[in-house]
N, C-alpha and C. Protein backbone atom coordinates (compact mmCIF):
# COMPACT_ATOMS: atom_id res chain seq x y z
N UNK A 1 -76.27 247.58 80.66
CA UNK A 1 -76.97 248.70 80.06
C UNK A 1 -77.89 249.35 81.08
N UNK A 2 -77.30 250.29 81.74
CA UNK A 2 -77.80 251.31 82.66
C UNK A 2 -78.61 252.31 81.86
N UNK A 3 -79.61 252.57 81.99
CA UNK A 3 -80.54 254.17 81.31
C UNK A 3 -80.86 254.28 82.77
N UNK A 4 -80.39 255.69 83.17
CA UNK A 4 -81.05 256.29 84.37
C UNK A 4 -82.47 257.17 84.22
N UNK A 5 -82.16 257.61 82.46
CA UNK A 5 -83.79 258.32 82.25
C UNK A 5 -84.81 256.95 81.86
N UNK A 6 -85.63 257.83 81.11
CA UNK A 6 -86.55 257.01 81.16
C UNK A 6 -86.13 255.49 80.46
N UNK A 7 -86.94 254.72 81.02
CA UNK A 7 -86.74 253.17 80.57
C UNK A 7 -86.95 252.69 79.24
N UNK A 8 -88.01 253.18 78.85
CA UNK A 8 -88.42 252.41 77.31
C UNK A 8 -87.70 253.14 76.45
N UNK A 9 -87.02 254.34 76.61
CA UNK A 9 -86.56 255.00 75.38
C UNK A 9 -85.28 253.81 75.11
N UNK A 10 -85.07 253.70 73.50
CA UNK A 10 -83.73 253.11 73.13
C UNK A 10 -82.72 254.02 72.82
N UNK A 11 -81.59 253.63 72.88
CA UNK A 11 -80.14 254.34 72.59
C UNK A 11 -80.05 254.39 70.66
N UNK A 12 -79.55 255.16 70.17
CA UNK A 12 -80.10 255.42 68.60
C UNK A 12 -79.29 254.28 67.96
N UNK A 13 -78.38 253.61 68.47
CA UNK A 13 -77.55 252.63 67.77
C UNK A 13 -78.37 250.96 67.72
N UNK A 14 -79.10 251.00 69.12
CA UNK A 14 -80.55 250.07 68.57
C UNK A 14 -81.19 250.14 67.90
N UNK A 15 -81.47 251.85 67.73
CA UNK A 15 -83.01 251.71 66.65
C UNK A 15 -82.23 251.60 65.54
N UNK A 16 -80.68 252.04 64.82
CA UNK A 16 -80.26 251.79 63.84
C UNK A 16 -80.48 249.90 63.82
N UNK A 17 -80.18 249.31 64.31
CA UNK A 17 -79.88 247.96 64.65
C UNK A 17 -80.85 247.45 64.29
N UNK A 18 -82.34 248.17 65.02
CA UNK A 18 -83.71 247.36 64.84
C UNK A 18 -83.83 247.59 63.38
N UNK A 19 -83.90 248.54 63.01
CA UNK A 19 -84.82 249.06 61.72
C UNK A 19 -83.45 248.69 60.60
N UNK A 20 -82.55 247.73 60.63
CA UNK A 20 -81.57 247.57 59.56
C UNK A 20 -82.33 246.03 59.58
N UNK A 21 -82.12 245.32 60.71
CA UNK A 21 -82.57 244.36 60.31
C UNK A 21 -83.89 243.73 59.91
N UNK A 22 -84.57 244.88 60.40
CA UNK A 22 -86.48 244.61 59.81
C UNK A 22 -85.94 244.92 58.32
N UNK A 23 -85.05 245.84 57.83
CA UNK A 23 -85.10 246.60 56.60
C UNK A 23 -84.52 245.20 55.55
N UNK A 24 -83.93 244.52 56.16
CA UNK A 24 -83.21 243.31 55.72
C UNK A 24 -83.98 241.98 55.53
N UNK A 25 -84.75 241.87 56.46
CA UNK A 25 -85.71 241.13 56.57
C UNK A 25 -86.92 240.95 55.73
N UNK A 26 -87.50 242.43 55.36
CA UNK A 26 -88.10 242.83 54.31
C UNK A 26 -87.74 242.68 53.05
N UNK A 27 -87.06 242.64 53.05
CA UNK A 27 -85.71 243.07 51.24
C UNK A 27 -86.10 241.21 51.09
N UNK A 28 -85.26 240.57 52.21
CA UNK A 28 -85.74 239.23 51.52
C UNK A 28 -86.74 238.00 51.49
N UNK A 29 -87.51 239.00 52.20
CA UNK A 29 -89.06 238.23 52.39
C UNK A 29 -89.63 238.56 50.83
N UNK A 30 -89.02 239.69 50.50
CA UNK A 30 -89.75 240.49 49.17
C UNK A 30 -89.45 239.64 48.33
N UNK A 31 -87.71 239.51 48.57
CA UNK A 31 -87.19 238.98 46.78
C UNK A 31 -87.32 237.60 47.29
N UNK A 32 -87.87 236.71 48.42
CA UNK A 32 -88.50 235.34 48.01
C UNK A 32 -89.38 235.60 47.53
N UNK A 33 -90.40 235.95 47.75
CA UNK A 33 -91.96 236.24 47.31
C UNK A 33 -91.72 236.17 45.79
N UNK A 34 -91.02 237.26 45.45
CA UNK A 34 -90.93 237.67 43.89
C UNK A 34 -90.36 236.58 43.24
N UNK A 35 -89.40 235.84 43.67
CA UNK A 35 -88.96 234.48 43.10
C UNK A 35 -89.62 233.36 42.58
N UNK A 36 -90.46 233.21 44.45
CA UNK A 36 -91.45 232.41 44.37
C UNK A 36 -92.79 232.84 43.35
N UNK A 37 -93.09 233.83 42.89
CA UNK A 37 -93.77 233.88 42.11
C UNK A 37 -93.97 234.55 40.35
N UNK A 38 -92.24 234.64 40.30
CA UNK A 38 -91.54 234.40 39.02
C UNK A 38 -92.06 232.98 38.37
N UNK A 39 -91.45 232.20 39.58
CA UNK A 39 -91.45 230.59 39.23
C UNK A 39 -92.84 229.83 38.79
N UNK A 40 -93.89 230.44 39.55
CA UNK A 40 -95.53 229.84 39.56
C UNK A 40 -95.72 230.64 38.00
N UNK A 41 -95.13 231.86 37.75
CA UNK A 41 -95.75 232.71 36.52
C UNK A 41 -95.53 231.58 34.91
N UNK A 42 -93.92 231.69 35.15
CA UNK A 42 -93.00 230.90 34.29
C UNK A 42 -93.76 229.68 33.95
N UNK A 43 -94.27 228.80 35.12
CA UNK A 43 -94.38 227.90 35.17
C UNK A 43 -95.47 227.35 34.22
N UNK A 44 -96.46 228.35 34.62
CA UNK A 44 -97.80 228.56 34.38
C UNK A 44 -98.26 229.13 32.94
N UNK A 45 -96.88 229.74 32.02
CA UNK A 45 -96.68 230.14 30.59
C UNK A 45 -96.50 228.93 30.07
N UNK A 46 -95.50 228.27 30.78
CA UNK A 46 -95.50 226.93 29.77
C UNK A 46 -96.36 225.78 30.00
């Protein structure tokens, strides 16, 4: 991976790449969280 311009810029198929998998990452950090605190709610009714 040659960039003759500038260095730090990324090619757009990374930033798709980066920001799918933060986007993914998020999604199931969320729906543990929400699980995990389905379960404490539930728990905590009965």
């Amino acid at each position: 991976m040659i960039v003759p311009r500038a260095r730090h810029v990324l090619p757009g198929w990374l930033w798709f790449a980066l920001l799918w998998c933060g986007g993914v990452g998020a999604a199931v950090s969320l729906g543990f969280a929400f699980k995990v605190f389905m379960n404490l709610t539930l728990f905590a009714v009965k």
